[in-house]
PDB file of N, CA and C in Angstrom:
ATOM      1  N   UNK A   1       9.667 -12.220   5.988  1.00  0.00           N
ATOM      2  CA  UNK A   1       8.860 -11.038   5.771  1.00  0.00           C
ATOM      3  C   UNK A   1       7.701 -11.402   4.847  1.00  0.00           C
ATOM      4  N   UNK A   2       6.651 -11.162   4.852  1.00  0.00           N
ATOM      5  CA  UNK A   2       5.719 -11.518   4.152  1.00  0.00           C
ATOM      6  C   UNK A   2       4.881 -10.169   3.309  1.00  0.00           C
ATOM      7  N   UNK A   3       4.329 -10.483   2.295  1.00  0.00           N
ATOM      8  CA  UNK A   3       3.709  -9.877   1.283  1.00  0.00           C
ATOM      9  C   UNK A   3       3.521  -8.503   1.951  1.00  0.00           C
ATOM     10  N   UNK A   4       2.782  -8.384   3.021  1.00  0.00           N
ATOM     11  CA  UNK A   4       1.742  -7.436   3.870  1.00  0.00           C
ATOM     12  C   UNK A   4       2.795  -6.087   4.391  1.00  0.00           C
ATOM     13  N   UNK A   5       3.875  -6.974   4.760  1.00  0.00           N
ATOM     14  CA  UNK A   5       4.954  -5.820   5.399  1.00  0.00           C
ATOM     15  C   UNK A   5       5.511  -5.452   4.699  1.00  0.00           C
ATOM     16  N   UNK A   6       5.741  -5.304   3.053  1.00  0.00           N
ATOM     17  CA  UNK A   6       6.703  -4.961   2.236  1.00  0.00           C
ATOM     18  C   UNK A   6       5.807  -3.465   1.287  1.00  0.00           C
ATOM     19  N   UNK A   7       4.371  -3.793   1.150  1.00  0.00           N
ATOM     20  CA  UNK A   7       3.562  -3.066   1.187  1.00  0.00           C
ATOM     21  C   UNK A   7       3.114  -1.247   1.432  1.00  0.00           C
ATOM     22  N   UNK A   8       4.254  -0.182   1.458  1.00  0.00           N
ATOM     23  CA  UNK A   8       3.676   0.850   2.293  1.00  0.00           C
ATOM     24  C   UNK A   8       2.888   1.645   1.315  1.00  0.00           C
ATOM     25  N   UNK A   9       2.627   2.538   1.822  1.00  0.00           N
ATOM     26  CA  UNK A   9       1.547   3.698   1.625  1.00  0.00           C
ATOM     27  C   UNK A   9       2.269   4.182   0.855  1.00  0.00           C
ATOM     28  N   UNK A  10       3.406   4.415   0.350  1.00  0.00           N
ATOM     29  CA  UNK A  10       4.220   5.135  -1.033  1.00  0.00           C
ATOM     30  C   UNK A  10       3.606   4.042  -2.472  1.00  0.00           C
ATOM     31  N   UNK A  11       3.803   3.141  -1.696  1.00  0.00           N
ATOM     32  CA  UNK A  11       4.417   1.708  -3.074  1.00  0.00           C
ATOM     33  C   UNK A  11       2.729   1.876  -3.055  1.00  0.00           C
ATOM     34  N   UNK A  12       1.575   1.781  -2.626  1.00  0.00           N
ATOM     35  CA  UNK A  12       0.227   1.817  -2.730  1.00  0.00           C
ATOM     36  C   UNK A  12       0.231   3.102  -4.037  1.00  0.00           C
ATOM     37  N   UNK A  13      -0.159   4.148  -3.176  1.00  0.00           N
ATOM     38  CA  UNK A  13      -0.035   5.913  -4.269  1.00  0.00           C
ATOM     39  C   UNK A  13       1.137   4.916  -5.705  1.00  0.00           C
ATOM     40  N   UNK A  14       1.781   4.602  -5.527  1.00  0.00           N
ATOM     41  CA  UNK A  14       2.511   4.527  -6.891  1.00  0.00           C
ATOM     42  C   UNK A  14       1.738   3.918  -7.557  1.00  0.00           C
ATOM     43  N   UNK A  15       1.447   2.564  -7.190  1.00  0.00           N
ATOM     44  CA  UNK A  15       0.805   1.665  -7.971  1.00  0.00           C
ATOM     45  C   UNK A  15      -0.035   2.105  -8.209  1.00  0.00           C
ATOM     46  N   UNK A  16      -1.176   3.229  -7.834  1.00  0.00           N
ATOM     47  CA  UNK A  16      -2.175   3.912  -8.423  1.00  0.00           C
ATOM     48  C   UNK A  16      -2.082   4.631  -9.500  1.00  0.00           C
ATOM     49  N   UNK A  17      -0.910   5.752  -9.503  1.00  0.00           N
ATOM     50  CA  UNK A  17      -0.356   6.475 -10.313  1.00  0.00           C
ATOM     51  C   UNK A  17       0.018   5.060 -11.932  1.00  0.00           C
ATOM     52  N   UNK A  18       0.626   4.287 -11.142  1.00  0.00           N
ATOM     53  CA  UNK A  18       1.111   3.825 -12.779  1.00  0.00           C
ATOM     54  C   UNK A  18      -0.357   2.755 -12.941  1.00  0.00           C
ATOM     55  N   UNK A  19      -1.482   2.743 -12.552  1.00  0.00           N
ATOM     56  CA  UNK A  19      -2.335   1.574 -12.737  1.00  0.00           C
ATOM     57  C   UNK A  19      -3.125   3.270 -13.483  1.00  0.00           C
ATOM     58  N   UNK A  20      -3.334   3.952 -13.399  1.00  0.00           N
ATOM     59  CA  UNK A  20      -4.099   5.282 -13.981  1.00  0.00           C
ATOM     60  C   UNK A  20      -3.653   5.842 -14.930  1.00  0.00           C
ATOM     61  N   UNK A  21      -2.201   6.033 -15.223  1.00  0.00           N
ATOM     62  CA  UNK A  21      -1.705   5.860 -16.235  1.00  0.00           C
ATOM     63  C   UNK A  21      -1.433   5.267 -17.301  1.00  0.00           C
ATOM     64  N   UNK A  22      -1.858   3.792 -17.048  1.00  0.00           N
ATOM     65  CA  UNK A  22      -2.085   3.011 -17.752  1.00  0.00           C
ATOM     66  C   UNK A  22      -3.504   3.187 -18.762  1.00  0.00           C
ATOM     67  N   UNK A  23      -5.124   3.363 -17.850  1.00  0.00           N
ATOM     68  CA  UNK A  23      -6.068   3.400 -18.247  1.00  0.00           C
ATOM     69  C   UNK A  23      -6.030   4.779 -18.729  1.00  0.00           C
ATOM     70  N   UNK A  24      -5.532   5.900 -18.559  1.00  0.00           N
ATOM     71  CA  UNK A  24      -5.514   6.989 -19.099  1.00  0.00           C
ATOM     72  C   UNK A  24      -4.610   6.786 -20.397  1.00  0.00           C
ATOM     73  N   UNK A  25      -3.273   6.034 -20.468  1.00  0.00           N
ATOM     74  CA  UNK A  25      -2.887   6.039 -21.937  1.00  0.00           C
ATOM     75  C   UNK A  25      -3.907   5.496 -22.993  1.00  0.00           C
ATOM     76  N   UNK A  26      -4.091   4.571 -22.070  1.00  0.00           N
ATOM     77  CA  UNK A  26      -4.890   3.355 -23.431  1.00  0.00           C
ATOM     78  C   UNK A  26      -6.474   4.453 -23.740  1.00  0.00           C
ATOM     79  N   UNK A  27      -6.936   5.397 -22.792  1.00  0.00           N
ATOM     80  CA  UNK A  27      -8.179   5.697 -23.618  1.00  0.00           C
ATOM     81  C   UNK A  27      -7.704   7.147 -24.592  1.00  0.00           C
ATOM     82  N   UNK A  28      -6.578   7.629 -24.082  1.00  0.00           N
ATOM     83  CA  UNK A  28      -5.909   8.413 -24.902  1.00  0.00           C
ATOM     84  C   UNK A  28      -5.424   8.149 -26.297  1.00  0.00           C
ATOM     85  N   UNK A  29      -5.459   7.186 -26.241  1.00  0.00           N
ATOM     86  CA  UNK A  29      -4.615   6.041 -27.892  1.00  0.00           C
ATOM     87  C   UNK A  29      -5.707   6.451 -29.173  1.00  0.00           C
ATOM     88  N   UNK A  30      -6.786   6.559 -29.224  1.00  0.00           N
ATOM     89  CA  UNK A  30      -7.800   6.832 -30.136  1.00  0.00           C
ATOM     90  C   UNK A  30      -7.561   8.505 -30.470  1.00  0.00           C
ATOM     91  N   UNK A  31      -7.155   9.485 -29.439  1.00  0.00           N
ATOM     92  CA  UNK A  31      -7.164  10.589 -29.953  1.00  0.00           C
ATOM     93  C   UNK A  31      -5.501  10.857 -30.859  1.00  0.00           C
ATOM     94  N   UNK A  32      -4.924   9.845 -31.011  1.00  0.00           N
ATOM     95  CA  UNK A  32      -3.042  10.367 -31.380  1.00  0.00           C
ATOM     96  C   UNK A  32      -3.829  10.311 -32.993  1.00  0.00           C
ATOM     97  N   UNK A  33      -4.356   8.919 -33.471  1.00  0.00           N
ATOM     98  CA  UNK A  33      -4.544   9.056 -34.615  1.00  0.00           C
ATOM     99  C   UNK A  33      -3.711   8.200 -35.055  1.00  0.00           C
ATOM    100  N   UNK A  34      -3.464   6.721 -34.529  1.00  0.00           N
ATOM    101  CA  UNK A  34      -2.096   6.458 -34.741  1.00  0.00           C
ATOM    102  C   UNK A  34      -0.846   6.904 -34.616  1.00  0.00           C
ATOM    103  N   UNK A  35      -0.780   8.033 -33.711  1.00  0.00           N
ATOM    104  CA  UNK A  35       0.584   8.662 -33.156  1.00  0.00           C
ATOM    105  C   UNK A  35       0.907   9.381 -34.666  1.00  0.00           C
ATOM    106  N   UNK A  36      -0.545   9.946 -35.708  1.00  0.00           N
ATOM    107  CA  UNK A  36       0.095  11.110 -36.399  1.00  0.00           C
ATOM    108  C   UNK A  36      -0.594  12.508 -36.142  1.00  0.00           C
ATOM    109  N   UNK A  37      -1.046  12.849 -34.740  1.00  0.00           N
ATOM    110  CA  UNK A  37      -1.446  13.869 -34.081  1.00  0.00           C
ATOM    111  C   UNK A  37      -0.404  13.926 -33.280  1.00  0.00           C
ATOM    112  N   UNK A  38       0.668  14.925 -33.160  1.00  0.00           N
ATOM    113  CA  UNK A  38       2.238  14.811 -32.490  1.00  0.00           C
ATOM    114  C   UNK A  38       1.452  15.489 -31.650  1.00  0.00           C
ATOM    115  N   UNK A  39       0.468  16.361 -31.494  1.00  0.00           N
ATOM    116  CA  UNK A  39       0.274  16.818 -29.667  1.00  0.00           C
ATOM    117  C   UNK A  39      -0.120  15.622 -28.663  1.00  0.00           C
ATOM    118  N   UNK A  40      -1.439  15.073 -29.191  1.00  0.00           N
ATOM    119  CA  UNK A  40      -2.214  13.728 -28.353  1.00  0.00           C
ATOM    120  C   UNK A  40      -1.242  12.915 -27.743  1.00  0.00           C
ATOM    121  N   UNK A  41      -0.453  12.501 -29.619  1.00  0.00           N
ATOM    122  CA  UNK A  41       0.673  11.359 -29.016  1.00  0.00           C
ATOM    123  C   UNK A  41       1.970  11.807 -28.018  1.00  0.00           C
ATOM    124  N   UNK A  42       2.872  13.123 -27.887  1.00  0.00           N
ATOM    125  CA  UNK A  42       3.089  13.148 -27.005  1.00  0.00           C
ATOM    126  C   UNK A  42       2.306  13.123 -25.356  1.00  0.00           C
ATOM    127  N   UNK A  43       1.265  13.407 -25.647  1.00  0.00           N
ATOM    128  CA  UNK A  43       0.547  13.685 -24.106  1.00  0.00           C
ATOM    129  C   UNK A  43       0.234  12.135 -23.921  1.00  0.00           C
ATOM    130  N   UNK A  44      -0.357  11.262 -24.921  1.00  0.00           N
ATOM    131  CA  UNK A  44      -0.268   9.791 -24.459  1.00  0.00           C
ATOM    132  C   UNK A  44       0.803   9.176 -24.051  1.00  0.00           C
ATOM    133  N   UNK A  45       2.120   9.300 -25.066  1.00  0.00           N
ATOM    134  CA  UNK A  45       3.364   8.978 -24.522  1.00  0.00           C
ATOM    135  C   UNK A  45       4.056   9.229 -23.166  1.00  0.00           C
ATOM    136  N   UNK A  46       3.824  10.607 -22.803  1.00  0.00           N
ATOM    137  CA  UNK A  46       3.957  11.177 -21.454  1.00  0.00           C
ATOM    138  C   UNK A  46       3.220  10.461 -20.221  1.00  0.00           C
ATOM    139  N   UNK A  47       2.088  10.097 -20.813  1.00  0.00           N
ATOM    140  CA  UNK A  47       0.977   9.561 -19.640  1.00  0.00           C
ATOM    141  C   UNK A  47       1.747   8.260 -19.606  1.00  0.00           C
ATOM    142  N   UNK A  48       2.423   7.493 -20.242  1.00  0.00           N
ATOM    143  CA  UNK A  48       2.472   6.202 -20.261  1.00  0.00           C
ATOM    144  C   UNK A  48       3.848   6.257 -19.453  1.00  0.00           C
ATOM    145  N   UNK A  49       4.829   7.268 -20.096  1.00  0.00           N
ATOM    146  CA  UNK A  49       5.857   7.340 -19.396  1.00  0.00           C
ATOM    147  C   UNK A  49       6.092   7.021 -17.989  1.00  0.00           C
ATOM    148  N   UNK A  50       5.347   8.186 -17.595  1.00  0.00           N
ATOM    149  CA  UNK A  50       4.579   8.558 -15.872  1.00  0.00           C
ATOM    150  C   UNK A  50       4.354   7.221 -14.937  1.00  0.00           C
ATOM    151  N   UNK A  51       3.123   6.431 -15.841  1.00  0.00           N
ATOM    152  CA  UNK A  51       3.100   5.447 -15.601  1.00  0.00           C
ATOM    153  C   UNK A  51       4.119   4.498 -15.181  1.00  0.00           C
ATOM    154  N   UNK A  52       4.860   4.061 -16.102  1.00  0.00           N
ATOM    155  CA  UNK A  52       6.182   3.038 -16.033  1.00  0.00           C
ATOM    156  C   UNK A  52       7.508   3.669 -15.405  1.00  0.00           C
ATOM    157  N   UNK A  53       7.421   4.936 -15.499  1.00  0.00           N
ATOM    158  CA  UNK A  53       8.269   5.490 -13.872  1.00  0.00           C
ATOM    159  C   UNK A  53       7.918   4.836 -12.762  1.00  0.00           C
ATOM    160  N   UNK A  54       6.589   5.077 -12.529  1.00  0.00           N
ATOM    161  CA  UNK A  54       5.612   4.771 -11.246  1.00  0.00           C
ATOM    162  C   UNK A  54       5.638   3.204 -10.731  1.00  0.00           C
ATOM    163  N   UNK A  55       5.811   2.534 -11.888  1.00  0.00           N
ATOM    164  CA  UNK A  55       5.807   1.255 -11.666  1.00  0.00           C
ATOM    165  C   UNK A  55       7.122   0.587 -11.389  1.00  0.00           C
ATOM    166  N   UNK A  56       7.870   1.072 -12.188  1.00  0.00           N
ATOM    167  CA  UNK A  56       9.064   0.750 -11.946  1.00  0.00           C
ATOM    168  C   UNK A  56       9.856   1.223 -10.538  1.00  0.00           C
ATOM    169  N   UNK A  57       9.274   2.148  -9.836  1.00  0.00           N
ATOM    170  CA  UNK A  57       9.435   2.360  -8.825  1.00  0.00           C
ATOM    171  C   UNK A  57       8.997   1.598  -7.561  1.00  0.00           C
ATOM    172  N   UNK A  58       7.654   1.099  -8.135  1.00  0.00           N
ATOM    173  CA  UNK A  58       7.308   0.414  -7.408  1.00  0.00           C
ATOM    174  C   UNK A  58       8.050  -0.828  -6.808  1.00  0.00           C
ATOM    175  N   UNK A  59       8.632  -1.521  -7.867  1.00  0.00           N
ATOM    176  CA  UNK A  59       9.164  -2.857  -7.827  1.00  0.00           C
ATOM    177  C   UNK A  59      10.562  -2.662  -7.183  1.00  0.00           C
ATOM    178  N   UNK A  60      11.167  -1.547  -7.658  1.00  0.00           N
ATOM    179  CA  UNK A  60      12.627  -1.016  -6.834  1.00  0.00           C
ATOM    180  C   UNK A  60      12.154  -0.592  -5.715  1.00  0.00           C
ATOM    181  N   UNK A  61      11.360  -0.142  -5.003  1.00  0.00           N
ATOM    182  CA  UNK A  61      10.962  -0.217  -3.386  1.00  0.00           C
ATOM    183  C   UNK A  61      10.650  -1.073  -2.850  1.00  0.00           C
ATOM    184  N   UNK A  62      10.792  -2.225  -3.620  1.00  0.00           N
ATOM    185  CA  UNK A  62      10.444  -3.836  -3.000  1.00  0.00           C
ATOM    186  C   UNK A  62       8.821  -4.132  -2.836  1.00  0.00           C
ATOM    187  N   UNK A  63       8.420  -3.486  -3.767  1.00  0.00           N
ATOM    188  CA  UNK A  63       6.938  -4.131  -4.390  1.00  0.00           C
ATOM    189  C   UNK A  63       6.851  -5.355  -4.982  1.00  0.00           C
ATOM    190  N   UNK A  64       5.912  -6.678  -4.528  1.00  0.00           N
ATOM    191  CA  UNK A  64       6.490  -7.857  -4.999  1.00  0.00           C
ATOM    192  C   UNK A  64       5.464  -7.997  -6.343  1.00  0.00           C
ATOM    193  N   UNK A  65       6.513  -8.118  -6.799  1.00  0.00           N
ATOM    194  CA  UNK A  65       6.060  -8.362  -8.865  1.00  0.00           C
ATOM    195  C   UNK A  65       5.289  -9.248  -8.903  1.00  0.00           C
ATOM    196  N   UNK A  66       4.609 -10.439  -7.371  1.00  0.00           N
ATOM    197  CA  UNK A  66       3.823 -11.742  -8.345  1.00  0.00           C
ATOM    198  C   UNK A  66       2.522 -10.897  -7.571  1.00  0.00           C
ATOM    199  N   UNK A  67       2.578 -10.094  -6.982  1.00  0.00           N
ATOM    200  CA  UNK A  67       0.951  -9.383  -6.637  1.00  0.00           C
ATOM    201  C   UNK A  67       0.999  -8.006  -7.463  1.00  0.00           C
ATOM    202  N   UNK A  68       1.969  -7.341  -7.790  1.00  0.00           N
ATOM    203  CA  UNK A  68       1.330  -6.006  -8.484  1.00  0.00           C
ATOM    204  C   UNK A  68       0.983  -6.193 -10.140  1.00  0.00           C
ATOM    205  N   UNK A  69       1.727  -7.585 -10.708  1.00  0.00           N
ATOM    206  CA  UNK A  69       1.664  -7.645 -11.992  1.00  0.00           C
ATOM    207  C   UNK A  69       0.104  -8.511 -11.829  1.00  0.00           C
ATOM    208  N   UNK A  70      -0.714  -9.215 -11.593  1.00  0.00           N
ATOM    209  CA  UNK A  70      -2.200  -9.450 -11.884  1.00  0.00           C
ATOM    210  C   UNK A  70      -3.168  -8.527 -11.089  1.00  0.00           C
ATOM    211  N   UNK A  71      -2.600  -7.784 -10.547  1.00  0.00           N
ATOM    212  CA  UNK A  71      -3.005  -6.859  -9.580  1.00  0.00           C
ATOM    213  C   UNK A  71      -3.615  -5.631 -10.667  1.00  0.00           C
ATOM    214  N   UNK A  72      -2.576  -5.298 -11.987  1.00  0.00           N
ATOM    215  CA  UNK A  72      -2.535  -4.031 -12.703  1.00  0.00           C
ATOM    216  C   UNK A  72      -3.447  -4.962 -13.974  1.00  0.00           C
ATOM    217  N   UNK A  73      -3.216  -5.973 -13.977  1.00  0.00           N
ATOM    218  CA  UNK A  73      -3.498  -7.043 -15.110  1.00  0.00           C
ATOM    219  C   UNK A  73      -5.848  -7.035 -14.826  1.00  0.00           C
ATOM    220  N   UNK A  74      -5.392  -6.808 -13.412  1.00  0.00           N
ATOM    221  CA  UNK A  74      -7.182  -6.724 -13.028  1.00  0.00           C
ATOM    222  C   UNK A  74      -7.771  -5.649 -13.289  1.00  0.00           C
ATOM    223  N   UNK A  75      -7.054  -4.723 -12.930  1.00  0.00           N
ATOM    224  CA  UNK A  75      -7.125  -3.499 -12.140  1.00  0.00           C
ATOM    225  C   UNK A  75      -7.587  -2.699 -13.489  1.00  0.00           C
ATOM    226  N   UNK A  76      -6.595  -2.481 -14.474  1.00  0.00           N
ATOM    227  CA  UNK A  76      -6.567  -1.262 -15.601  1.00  0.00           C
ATOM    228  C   UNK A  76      -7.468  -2.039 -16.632  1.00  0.00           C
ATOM    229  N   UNK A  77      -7.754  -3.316 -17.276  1.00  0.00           N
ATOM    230  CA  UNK A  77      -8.897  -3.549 -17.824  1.00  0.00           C
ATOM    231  C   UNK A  77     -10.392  -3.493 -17.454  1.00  0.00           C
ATOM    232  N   UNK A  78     -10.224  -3.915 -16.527  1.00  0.00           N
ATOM    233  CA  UNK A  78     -11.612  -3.284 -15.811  1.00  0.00           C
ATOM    234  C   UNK A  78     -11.913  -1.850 -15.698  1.00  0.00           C
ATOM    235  N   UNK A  79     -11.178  -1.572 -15.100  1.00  0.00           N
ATOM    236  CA  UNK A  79     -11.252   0.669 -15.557  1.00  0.00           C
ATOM    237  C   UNK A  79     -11.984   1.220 -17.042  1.00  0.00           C
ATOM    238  N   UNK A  80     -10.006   0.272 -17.319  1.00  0.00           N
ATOM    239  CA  UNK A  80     -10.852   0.923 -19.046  1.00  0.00           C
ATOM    240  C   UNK A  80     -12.230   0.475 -19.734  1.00  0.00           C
ATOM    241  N   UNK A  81     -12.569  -0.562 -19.485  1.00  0.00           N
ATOM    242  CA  UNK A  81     -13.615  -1.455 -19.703  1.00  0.00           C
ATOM    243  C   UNK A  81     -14.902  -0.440 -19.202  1.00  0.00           C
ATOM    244  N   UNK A  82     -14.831   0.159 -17.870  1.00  0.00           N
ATOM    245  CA  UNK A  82     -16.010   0.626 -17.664  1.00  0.00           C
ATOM    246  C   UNK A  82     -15.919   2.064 -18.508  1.00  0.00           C
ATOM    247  N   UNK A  83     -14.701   2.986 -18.717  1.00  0.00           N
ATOM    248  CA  UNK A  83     -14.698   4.228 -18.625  1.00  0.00           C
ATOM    249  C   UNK A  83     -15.087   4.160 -20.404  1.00  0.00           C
ATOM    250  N   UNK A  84     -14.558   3.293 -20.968  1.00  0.00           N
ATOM    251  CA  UNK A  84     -15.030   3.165 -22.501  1.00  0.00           C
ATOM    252  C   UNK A  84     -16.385   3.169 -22.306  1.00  0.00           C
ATOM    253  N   UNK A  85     -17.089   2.184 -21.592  1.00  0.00           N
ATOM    254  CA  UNK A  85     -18.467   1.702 -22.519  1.00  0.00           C
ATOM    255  C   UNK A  85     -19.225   3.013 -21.358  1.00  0.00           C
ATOM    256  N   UNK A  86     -19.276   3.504 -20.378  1.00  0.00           N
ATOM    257  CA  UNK A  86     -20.296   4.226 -19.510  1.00  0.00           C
ATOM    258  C   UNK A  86     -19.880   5.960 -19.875  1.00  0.00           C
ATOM    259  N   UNK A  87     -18.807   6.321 -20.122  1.00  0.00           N
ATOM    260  CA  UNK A  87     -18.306   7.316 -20.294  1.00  0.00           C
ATOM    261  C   UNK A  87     -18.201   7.928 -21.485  1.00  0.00           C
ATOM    262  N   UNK A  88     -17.408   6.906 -22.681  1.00  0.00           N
ATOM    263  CA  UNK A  88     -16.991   7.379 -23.870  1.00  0.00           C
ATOM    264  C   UNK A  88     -18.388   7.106 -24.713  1.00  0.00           C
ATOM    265  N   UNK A  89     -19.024   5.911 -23.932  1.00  0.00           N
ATOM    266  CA  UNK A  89     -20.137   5.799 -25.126  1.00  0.00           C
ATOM    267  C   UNK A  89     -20.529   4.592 -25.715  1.00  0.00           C
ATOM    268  N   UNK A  90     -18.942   3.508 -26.023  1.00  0.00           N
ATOM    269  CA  UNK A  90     -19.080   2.490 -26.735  1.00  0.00           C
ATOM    270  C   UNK A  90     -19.636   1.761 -26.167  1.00  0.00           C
ATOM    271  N   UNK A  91     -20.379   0.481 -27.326  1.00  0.00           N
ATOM    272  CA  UNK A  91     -21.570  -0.259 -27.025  1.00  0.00           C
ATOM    273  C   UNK A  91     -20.969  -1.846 -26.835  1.00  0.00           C
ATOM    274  N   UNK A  92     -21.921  -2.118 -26.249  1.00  0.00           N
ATOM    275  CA  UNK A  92     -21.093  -3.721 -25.576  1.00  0.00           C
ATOM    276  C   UNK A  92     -22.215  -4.256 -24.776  1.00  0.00           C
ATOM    277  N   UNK A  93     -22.088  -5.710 -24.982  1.00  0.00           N
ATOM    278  CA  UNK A  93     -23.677  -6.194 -24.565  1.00  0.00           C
ATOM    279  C   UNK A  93     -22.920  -6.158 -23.102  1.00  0.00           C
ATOM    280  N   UNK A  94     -24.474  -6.766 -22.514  1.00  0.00           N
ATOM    281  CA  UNK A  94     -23.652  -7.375 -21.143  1.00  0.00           C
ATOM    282  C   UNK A  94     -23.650  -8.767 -20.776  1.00  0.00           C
ATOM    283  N   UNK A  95     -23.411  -9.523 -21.868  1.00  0.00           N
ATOM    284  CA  UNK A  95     -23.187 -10.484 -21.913  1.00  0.00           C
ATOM    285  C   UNK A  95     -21.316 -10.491 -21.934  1.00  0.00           C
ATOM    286  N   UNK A  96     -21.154  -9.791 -23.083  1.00  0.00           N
ATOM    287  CA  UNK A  96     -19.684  -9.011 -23.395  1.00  0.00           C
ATOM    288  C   UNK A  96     -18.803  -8.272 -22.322  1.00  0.00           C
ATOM    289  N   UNK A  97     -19.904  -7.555 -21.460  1.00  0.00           N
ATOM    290  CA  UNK A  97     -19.021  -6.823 -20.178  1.00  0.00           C
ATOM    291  C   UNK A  97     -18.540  -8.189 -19.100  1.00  0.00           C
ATOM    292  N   UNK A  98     -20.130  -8.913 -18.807  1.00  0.00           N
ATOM    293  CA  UNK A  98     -19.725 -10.025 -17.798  1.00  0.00           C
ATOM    294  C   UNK A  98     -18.752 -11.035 -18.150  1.00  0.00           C
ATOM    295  N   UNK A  99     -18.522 -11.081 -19.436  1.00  0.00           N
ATOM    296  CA  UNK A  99     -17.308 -11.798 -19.827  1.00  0.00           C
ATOM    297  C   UNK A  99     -16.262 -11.502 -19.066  1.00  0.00           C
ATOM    298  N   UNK A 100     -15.804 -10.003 -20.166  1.00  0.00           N
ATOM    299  CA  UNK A 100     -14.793  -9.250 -19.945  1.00  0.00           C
ATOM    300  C   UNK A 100     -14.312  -9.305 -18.153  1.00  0.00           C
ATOM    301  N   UNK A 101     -15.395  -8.946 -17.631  1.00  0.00           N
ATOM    302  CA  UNK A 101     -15.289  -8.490 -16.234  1.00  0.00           C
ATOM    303  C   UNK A 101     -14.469 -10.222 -15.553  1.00  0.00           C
ATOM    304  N   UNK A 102     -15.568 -10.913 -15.694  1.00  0.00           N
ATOM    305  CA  UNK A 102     -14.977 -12.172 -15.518  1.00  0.00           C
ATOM    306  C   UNK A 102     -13.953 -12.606 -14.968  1.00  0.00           C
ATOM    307  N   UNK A 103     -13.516 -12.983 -16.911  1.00  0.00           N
ATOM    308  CA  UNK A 103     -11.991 -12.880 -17.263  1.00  0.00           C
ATOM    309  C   UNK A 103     -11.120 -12.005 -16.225  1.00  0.00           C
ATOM    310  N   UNK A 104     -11.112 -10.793 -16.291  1.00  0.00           N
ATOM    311  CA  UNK A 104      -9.883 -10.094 -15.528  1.00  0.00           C
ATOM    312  C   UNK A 104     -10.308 -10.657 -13.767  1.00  0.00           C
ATOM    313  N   UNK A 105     -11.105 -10.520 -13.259  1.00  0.00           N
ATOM    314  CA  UNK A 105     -11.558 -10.975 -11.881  1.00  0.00           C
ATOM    315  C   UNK A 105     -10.515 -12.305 -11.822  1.00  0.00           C
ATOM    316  N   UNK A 106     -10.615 -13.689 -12.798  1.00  0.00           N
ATOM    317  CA  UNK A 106     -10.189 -14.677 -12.726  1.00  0.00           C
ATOM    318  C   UNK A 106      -8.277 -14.251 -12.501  1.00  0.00           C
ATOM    319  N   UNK A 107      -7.952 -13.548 -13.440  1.00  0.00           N
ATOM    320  CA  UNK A 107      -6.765 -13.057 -13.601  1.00  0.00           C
ATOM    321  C   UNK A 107      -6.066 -12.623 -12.527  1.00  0.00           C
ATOM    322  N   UNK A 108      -7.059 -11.845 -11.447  1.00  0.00           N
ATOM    323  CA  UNK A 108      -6.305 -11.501 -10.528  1.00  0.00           C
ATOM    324  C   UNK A 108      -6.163 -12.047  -8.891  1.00  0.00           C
ATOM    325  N   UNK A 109      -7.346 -13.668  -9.301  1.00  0.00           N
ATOM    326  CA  UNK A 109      -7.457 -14.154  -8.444  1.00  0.00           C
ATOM    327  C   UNK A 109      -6.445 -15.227  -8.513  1.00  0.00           C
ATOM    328  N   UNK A 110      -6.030 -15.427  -9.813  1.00  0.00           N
ATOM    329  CA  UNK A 110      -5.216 -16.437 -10.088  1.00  0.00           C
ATOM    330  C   UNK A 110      -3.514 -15.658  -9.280  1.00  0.00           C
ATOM    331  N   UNK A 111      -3.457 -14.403  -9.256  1.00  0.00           N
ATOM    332  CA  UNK A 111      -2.349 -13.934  -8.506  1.00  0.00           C
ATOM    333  C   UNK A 111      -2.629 -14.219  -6.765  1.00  0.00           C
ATOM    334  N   UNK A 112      -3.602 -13.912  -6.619  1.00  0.00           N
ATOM    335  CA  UNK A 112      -3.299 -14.356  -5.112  1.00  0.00           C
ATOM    336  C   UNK A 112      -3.185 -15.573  -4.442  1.00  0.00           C
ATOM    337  N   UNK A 113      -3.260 -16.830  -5.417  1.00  0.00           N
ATOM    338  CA  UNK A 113      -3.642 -18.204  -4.684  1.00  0.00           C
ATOM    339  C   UNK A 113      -1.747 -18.895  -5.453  1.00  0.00           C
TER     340      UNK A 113
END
């Protein structure tokens, strides 16, 4: 059986869910306050939860762990990467983005070969 057939349209939607959950905890992390804002930090905690349900589901439906783990490793730094600096505001050369960007690109190419 190979990579392609193990693949469905559930285990896809999941891996979205926990790859969004991911970039949604981590830009959520600045509003807890260090987790001493108990509303934020539960709603970050929750988001993360969600997440690692999602993922963990993934892998128990026979999602193969050596493509979804550089897959999420590409996937959610790059997100957050854009949704920080175009969205939230923060400043970053683009010398700094093409790094960044780079780097994770390399990361997830290094999963498929």
């Amino acid at each position: 059986m190979t990579v392609a057939a193990t693949i469905t349209t559930r285990i896809v939607v999941l891996f979205l869910i926990g790859a969004a959950g991911q970039v949604g905890g981590s830009l959520l992390l600045g509003r807890t306050d260090a987790f001493r804002n108990i509303g934020w930090s539960i709603i970050c905690l929750s988001v993360y939860m969600v997440s690692f349900w999602a993922l963990a589901t993934v892998i128990r439906e026979g999602g193969p762990l050596s493509l979804i783990m550089p897959a999420l490793a590409t996937i959610v730094p790059i997100v957050t990467i854009i949704v920080a600096v175009f969205v939230m505001g923060e400043a970053a050369s683009w010398q700094r983005l093409g790094l960044l960007l780079f780097a994770c690109l390399v990361i997830g190419y290094a999963g498929t070969v």
